[in-house]
C-alpha atoms as a PDB file:
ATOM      1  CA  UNK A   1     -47.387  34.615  43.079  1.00  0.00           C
ATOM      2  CA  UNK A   2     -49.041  31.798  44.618  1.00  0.00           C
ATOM      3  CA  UNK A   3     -48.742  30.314  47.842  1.00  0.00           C
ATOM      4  CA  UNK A   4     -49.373  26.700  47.023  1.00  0.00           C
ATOM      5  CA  UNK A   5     -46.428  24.175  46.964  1.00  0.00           C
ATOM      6  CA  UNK A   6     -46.390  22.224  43.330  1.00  0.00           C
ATOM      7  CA  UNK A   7     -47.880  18.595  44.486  1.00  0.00           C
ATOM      8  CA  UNK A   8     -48.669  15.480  42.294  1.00  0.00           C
ATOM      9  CA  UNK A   9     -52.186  13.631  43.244  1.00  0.00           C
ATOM     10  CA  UNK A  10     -49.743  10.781  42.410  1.00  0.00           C
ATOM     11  CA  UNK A  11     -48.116  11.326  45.570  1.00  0.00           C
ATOM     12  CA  UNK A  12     -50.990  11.086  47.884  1.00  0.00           C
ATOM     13  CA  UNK A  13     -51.796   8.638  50.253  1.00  0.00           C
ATOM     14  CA  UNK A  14     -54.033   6.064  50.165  1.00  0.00           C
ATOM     15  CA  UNK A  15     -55.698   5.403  52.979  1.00  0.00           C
ATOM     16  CA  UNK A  16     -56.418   9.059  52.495  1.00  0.00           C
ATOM     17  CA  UNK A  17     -54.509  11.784  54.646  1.00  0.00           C
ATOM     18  CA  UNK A  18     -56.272  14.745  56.514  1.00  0.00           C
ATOM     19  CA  UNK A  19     -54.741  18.065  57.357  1.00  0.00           C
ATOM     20  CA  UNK A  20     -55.116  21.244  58.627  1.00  0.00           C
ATOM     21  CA  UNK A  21     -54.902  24.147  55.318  1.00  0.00           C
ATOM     22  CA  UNK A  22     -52.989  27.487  56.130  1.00  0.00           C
ATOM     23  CA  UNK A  23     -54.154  29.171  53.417  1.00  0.00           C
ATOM     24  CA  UNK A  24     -57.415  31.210  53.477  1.00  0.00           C
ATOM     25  CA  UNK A  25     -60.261  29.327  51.811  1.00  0.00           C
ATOM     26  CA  UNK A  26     -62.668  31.599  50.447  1.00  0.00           C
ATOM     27  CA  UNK A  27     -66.814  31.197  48.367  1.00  0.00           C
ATOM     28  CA  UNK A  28     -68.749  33.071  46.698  1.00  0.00           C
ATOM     29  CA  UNK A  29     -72.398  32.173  45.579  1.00  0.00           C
ATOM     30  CA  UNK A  30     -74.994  34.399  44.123  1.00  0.00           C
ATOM     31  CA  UNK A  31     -72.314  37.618  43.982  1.00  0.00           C
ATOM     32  CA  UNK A  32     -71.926  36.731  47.788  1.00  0.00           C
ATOM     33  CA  UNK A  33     -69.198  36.000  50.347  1.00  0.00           C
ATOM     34  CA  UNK A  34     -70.221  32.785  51.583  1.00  0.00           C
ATOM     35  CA  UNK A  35     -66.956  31.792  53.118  1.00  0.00           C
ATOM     36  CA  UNK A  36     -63.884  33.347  54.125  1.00  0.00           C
ATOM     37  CA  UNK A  37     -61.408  30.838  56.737  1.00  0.00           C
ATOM     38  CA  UNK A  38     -58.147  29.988  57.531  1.00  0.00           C
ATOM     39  CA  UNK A  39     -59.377  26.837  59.519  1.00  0.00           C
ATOM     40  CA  UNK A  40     -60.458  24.375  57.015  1.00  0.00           C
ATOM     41  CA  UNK A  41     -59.064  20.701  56.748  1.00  0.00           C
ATOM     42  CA  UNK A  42     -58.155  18.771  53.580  1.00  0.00           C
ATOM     43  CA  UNK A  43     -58.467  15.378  52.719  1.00  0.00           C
ATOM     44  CA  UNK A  44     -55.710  13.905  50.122  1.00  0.00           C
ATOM     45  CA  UNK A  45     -55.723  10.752  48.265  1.00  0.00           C
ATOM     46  CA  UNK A  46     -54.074   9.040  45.746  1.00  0.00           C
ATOM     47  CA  UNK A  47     -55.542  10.390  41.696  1.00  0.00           C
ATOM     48  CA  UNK A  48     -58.066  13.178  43.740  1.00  0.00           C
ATOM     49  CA  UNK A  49     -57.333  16.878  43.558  1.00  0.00           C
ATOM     50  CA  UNK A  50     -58.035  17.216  47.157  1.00  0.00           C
ATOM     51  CA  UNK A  51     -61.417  17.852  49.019  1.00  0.00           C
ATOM     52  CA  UNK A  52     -61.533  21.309  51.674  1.00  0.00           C
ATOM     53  CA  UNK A  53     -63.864  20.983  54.434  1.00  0.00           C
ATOM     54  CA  UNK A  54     -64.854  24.351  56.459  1.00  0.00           C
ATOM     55  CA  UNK A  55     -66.184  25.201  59.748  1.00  0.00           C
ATOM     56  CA  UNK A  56     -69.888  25.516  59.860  1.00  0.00           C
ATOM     57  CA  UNK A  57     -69.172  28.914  61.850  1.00  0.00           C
ATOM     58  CA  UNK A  58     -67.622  29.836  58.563  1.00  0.00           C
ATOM     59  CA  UNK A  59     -70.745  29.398  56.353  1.00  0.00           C
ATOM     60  CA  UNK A  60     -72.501  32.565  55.648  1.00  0.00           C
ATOM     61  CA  UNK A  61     -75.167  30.717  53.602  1.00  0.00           C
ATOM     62  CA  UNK A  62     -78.433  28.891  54.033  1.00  0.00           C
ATOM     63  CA  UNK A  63     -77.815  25.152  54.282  1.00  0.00           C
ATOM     64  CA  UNK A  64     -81.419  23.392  53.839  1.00  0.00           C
ATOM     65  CA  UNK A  65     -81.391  19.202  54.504  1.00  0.00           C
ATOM     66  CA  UNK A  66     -81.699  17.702  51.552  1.00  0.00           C
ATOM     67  CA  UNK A  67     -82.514  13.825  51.353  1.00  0.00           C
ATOM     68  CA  UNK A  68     -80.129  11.091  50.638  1.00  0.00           C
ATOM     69  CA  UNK A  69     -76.607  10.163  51.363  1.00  0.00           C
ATOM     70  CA  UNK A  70     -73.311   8.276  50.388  1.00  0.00           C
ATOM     71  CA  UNK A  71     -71.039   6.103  52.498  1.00  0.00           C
ATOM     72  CA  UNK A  72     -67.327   6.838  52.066  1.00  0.00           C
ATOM     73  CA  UNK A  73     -65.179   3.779  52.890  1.00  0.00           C
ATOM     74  CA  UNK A  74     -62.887   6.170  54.844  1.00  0.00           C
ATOM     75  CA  UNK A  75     -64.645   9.081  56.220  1.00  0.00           C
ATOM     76  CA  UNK A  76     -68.155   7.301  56.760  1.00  0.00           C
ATOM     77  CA  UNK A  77     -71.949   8.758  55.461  1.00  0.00           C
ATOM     78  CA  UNK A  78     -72.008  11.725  54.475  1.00  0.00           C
ATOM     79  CA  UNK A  79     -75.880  14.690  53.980  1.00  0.00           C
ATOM     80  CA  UNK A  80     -75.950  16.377  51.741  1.00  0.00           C
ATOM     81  CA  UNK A  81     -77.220  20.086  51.601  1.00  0.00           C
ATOM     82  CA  UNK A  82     -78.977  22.570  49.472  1.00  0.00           C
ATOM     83  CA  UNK A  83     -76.556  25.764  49.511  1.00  0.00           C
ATOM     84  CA  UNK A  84     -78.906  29.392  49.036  1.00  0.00           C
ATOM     85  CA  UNK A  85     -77.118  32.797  49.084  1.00  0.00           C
ATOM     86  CA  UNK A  86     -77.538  35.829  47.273  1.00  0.00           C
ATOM     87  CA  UNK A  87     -80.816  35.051  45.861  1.00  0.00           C
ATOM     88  CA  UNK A  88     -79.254  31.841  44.311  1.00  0.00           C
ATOM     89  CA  UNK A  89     -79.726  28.089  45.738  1.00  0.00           C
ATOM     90  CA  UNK A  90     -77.461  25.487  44.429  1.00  0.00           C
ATOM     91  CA  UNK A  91     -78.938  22.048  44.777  1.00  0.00           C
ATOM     92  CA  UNK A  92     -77.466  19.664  46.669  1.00  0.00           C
ATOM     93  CA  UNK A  93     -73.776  21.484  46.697  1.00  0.00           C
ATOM     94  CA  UNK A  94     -72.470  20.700  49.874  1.00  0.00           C
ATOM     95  CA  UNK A  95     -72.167  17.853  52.589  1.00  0.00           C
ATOM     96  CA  UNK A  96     -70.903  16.817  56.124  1.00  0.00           C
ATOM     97  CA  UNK A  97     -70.075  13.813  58.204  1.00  0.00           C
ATOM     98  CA  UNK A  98     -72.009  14.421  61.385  1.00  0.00           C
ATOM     99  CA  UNK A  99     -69.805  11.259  63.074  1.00  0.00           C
ATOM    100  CA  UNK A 100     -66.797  10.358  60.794  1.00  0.00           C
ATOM    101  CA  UNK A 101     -64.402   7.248  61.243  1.00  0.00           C
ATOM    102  CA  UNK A 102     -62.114   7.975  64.317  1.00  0.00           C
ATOM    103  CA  UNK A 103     -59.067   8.518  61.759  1.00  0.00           C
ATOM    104  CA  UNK A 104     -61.392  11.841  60.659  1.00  0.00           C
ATOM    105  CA  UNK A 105     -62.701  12.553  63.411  1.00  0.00           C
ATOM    106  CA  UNK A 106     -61.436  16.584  63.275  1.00  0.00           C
ATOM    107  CA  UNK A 107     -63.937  16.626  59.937  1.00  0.00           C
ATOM    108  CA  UNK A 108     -67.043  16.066  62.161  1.00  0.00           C
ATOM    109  CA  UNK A 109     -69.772  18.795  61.387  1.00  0.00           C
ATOM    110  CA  UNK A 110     -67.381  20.596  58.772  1.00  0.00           C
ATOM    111  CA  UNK A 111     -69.221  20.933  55.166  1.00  0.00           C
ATOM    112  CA  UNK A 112     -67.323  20.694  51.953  1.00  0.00           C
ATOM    113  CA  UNK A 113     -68.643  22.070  48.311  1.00  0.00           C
ATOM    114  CA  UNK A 114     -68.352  20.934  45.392  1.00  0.00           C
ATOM    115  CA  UNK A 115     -66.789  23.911  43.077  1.00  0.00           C
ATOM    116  CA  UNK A 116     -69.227  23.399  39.812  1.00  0.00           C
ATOM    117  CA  UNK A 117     -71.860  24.446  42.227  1.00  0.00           C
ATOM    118  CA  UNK A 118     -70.267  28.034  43.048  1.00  0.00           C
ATOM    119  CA  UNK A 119     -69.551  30.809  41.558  1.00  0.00           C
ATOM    120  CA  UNK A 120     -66.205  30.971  42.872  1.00  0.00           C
ATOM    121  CA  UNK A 121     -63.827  29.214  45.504  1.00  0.00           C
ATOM    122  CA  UNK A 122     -60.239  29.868  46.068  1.00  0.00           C
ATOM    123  CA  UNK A 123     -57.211  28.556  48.137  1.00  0.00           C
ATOM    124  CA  UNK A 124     -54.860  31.149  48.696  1.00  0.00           C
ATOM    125  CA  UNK A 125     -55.098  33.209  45.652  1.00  0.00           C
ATOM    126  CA  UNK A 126     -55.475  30.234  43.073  1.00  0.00           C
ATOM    127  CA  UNK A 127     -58.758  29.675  41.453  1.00  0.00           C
ATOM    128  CA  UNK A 128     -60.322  26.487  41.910  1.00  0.00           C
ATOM    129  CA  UNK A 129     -62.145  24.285  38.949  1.00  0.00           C
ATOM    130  CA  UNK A 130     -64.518  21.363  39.616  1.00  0.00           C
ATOM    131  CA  UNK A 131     -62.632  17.808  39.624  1.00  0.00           C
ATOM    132  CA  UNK A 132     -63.582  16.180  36.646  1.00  0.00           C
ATOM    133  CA  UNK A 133     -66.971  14.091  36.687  1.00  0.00           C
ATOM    134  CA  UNK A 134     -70.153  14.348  38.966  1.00  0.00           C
ATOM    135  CA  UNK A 135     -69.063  11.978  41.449  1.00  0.00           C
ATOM    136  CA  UNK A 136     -65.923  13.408  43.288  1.00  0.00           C
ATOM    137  CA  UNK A 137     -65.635  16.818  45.326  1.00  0.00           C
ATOM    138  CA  UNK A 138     -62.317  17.502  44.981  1.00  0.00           C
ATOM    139  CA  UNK A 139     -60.589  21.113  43.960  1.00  0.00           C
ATOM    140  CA  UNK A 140     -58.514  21.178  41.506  1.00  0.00           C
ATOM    141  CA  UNK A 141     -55.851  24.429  41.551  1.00  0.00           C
ATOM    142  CA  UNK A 142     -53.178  25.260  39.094  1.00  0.00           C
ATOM    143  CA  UNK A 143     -49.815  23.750  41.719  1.00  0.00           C
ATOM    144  CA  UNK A 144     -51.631  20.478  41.038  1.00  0.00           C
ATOM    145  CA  UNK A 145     -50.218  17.986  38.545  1.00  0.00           C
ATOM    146  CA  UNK A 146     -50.586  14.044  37.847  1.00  0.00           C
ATOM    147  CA  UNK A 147     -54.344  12.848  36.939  1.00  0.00           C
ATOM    148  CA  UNK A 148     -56.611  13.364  38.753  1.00  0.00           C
ATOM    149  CA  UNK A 149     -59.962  10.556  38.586  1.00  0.00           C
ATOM    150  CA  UNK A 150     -63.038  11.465  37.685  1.00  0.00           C
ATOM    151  CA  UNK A 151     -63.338  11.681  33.765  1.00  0.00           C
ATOM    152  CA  UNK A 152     -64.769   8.660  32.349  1.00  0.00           C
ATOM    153  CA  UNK A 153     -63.124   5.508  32.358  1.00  0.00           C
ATOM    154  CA  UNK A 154     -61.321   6.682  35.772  1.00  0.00           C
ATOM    155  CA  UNK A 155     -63.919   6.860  38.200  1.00  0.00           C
ATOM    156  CA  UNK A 156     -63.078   2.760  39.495  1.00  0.00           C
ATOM    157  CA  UNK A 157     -59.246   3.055  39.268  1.00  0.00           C
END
């Protein structure tokens, strides 16, 4: 049984909403335990399966610097990391906001991942699959419905 609430992406917010997640977020990479927390945050917004951001204290993975960035309108620029565990690097499969806006402020040196760069993540018990696309970082899990963005012809809505 899971212990996710149904939600439609519909329903969220836009400006996005942050929160705290009580269920246990957990990684894997290279046949590894990355990540195992009950202290991650959440960001919702309107069409997005939402994006989990974890405590760097929580990362038991090598995070190398990669360059570039992206600007979020909401949350502010963003690095992006190289993620290596278990004899396995994913490129550029994780990032931070080192000094978010002030309305997420709480996300400041936490790292998000995108799923289609792990071998596993969960919430809670439910499996998580990529959001659709290359552009977004949300995770989607079965309690979700609505559409989600991120398939073509969606990414601009």
């Amino acid at each position: 049984m899971s212990d996710l609430p149904r939600e439609n992406v519909q329903s969220y917010p836009r400006p996005p909403a942050l929160e705290p997640v009580p269920q246990r977020i957990t990684m894997r990479l290279g046949g590894v335990l990355i990540a195992d927390t009950c202290q991650a945050f959440r960001v919702l917004e309107t069409h997005h399966a939402p994006t989990y951001y974890l405590p760097p204290e929580a990362i038991d993975a090598v995070l190398t610097p990669v360059p570039g960035s992206s600007f979020c309108e909401w949350k502010g620029a963003a690095r992006y990391f190289d993620v290596t565990a278990g004899g396995v690097t994913a490129p550029r499969a994780a990032w931070c906001y080192d000094k978010p806006s002030p309305r997420f402020a709480a996300l400041a040196g936490y790292l998000a991942f995108y799923a289609s760069a792990l071998e596993e993540a969960r919430v809670g018990d439910m499996r998580v699959t990529p959001q659709p696309g290359d552009f977004y970082g949300g995770w989607v899990t079965a309690n979700l419905e609505g559409q989600i963005k991120g398939a073509p012809g969606t990414r601009h809505w």
